[in-house]
N, C-alpha and C. Protein backbone atom coordinates (compact mmCIF):
# COMPACT_ATOMS: atom_id res chain seq x y z
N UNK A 1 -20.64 58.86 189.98
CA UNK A 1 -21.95 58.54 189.45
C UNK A 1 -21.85 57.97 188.04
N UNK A 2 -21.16 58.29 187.82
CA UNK A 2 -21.17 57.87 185.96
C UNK A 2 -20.29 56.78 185.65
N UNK A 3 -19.73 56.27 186.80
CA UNK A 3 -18.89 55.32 186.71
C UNK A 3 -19.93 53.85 187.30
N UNK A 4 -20.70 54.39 187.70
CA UNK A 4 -22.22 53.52 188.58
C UNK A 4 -22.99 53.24 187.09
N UNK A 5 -22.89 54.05 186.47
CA UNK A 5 -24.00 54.26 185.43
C UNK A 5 -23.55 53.04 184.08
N UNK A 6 -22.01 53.31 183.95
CA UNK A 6 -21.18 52.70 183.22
C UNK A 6 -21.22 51.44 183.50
N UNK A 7 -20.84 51.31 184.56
CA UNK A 7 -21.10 49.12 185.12
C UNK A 7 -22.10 49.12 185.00
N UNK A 8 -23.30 49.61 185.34
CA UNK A 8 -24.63 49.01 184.86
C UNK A 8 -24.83 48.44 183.95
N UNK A 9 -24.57 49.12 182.85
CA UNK A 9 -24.57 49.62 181.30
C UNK A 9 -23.94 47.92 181.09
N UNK A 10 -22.62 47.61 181.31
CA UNK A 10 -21.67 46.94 181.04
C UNK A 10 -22.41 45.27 181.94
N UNK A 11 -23.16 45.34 183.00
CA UNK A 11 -23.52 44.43 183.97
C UNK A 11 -24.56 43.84 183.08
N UNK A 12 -25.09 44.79 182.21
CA UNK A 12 -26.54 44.64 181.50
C UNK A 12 -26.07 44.10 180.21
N UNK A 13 -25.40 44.45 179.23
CA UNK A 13 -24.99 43.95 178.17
C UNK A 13 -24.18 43.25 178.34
N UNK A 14 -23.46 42.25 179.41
CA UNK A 14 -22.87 41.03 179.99
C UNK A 14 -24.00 40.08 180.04
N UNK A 15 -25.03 40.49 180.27
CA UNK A 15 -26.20 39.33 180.88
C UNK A 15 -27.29 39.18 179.20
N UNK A 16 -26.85 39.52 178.44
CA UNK A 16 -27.33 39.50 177.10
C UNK A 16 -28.60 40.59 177.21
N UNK A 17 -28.85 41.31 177.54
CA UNK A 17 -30.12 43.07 177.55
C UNK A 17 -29.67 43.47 176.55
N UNK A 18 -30.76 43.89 175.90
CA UNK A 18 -30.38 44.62 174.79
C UNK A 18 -31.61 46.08 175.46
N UNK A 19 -30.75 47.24 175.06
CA UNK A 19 -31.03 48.06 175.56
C UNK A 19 -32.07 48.48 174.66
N UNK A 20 -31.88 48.75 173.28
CA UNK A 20 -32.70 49.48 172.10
C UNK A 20 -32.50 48.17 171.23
N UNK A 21 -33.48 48.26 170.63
CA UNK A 21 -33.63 47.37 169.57
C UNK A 21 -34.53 48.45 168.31
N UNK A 22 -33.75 49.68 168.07
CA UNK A 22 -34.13 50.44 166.86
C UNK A 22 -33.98 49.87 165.46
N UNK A 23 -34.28 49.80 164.48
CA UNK A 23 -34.69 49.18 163.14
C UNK A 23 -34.88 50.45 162.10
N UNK A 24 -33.86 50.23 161.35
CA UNK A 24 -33.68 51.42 160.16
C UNK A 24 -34.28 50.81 158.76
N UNK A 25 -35.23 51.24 158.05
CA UNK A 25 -35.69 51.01 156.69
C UNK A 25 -35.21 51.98 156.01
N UNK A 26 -34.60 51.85 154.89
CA UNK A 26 -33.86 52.32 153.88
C UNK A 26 -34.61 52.90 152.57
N UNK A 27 -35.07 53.91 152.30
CA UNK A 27 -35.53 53.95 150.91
C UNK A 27 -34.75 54.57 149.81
N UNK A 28 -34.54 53.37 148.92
CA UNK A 28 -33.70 53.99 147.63
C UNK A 28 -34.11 53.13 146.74
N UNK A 29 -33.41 53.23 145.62
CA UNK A 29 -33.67 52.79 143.96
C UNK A 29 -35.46 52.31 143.68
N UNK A 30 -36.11 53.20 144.65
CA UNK A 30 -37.53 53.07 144.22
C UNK A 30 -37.91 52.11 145.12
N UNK A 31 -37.58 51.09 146.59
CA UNK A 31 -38.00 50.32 147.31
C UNK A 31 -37.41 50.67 148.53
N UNK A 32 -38.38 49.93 149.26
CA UNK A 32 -38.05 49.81 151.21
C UNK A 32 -37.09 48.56 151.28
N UNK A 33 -36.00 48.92 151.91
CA UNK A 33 -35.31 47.78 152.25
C UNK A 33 -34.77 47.92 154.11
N UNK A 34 -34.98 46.67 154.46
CA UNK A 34 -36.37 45.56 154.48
C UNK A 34 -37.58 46.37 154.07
N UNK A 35 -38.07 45.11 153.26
CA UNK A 35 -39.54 45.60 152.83
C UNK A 35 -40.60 45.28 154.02
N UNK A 36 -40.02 44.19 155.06
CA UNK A 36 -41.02 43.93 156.25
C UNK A 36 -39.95 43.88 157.46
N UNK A 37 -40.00 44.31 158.83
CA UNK A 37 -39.38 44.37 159.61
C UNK A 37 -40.24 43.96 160.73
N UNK A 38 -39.33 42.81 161.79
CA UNK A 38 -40.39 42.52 162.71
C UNK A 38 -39.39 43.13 164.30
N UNK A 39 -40.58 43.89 164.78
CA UNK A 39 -40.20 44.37 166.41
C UNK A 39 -40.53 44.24 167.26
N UNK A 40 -40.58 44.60 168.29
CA UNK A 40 -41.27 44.21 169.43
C UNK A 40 -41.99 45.60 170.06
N UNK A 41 -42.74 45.37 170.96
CA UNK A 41 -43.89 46.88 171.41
C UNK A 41 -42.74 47.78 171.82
N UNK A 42 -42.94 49.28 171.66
CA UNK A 42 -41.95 50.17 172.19
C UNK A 42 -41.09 50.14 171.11
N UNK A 43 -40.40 49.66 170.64
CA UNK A 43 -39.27 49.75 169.51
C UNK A 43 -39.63 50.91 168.64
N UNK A 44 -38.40 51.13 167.38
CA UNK A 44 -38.54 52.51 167.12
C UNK A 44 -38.04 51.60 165.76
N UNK A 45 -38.33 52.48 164.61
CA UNK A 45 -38.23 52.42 163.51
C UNK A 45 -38.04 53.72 162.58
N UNK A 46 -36.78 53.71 162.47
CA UNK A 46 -36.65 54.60 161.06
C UNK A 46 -36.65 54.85 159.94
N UNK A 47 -37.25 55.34 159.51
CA UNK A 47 -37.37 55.60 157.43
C UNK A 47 -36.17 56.64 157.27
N UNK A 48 -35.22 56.27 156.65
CA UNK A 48 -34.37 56.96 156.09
C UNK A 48 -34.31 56.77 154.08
N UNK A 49 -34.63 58.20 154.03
CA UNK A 49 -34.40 58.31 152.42
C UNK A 49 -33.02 58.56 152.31
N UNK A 50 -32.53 56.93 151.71
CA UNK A 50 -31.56 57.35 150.89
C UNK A 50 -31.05 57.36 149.34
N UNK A 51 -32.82 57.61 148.60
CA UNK A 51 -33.05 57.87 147.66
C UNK A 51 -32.50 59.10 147.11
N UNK A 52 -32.76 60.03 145.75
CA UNK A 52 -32.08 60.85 145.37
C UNK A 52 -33.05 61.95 144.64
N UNK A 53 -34.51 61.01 145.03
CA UNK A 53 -36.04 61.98 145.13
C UNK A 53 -36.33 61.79 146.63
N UNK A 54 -37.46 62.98 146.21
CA UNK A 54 -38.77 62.75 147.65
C UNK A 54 -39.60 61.46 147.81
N UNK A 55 -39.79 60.97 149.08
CA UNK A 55 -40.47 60.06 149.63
C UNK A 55 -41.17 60.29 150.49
N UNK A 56 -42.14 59.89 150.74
CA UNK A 56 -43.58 60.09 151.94
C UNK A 56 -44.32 58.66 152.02
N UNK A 57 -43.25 58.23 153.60
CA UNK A 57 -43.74 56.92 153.97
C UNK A 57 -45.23 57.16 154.80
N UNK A 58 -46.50 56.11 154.44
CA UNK A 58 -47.80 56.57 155.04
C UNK A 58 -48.28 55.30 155.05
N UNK A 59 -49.47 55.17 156.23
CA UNK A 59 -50.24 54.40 156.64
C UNK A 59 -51.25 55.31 157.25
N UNK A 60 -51.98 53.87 157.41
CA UNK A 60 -53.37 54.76 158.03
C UNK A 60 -53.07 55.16 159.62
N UNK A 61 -51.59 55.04 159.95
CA UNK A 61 -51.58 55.04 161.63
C UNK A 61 -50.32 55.98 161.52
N UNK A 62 -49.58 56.28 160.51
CA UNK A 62 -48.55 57.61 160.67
C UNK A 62 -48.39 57.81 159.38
N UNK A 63 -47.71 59.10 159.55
CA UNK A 63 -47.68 60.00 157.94
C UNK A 63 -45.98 60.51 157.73
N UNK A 64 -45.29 60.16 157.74
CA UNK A 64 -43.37 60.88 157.75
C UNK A 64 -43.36 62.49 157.28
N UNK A 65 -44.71 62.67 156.36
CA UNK A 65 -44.35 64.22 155.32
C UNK A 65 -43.87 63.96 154.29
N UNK A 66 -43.33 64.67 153.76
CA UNK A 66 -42.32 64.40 152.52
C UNK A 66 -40.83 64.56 153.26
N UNK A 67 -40.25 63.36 152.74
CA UNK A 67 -38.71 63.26 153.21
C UNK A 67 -37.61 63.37 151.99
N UNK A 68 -36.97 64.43 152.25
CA UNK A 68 -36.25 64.47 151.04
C UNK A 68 -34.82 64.24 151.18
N UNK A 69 -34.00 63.74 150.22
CA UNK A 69 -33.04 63.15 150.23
C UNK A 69 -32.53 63.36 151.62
N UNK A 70 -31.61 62.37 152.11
CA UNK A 70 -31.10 62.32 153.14
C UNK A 70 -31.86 62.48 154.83
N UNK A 71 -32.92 63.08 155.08
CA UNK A 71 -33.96 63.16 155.64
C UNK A 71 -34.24 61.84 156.12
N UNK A 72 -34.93 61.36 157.91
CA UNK A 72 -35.57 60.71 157.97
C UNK A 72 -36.62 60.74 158.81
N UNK A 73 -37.77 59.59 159.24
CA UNK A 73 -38.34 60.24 160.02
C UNK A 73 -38.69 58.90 161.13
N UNK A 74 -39.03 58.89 162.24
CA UNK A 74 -38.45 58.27 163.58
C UNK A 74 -40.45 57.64 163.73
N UNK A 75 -40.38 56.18 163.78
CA UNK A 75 -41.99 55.64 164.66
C UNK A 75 -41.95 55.09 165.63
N UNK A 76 -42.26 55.15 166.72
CA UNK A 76 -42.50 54.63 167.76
C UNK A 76 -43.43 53.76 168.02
N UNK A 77 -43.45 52.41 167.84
CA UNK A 77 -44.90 51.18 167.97
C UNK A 77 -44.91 51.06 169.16
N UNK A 78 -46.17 51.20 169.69
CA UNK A 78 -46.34 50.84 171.51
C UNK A 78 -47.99 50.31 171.29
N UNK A 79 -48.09 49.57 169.96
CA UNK A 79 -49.21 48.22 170.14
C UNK A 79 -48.94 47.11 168.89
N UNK A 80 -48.79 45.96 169.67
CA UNK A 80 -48.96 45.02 168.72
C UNK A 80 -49.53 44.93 167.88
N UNK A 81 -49.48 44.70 166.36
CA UNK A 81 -50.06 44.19 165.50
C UNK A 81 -49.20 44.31 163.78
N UNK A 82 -49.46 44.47 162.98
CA UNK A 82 -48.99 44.42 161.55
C UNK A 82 -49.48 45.74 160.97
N UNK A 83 -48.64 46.82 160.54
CA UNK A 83 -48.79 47.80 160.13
C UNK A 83 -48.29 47.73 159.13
N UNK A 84 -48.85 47.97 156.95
CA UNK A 84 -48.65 48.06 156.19
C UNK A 84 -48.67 49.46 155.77
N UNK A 85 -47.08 49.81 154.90
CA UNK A 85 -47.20 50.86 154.65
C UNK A 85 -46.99 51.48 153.08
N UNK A 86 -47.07 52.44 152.72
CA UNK A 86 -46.61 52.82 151.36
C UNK A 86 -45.91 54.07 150.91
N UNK A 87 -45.26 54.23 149.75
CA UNK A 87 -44.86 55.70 149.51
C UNK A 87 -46.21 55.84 149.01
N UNK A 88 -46.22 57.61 149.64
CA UNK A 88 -47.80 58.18 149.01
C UNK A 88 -47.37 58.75 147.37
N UNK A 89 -45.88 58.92 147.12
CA UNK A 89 -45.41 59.40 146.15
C UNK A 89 -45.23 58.63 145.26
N UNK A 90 -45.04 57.52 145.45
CA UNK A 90 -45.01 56.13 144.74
C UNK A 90 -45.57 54.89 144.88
N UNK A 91 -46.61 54.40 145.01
CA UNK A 91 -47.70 53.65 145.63
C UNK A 91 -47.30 52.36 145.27
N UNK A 92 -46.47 51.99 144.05
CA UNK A 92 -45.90 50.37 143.79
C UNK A 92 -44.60 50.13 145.45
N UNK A 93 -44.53 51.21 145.70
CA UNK A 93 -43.28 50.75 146.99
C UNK A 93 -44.01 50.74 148.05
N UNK A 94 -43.80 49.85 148.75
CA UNK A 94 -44.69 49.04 149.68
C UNK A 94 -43.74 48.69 150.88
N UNK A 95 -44.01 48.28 152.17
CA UNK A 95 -43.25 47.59 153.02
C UNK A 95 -44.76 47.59 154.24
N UNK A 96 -44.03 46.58 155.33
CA UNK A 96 -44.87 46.56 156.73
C UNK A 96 -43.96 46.18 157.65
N UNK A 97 -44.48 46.93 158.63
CA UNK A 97 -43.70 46.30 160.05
C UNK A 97 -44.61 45.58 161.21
N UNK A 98 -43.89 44.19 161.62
CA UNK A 98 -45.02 43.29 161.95
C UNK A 98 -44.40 43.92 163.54
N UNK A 99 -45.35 44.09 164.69
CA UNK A 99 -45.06 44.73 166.17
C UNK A 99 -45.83 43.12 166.73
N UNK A 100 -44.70 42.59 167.73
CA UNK A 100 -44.78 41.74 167.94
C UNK A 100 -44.93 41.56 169.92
């Protein structure tokens, strides 16, 4: 069975599939890097602080908490459109992710 599972796997990423298309945003030295990230519906996006304070990525459509060093926290987009976001802790740091 797992050898079925394996050629699949291998049949599929031969034919150019991309299985996940996850997207990591970075927060350190006081900014989102990428400050804008574009995905597609379903895709996942991570905020990882790898700042050396607390961060609390927020929009009006998700909230992370407070993430503290090393900490991240996982979004799932399952509708198109442009979501702008901010630290609630730091409101000059800014980013959006355009769901495409």
């Amino acid at each position: 069975m797992r050898h079925r599972v394996l050629l699949a796997l291998i049949m599929l990423v031969a034919a150019g599939t991309v299985l996940a298309a996850d997207t990591t945003v970075s927060i350190r030295e006081g900014q989102f890097a990428p400050r804008r990230v574009r995905i597609k519906v379903g895709d996942t996006v991570t905020f990882r602080n790898d700042d050396d304070r607390d961060h609390r990525v927020q929009s009006d459509d998700f909230d992370s908490g407070n993430l503290k060093a090393g900490q991240s926290y996982d979004r799932r987009f399952t509708r198109k459109g442009t979501y702008p976001y901010r630290c609630a802790r730091h409101p000059r740091e800014t980013g959006s992710v355009v769901v495409e």
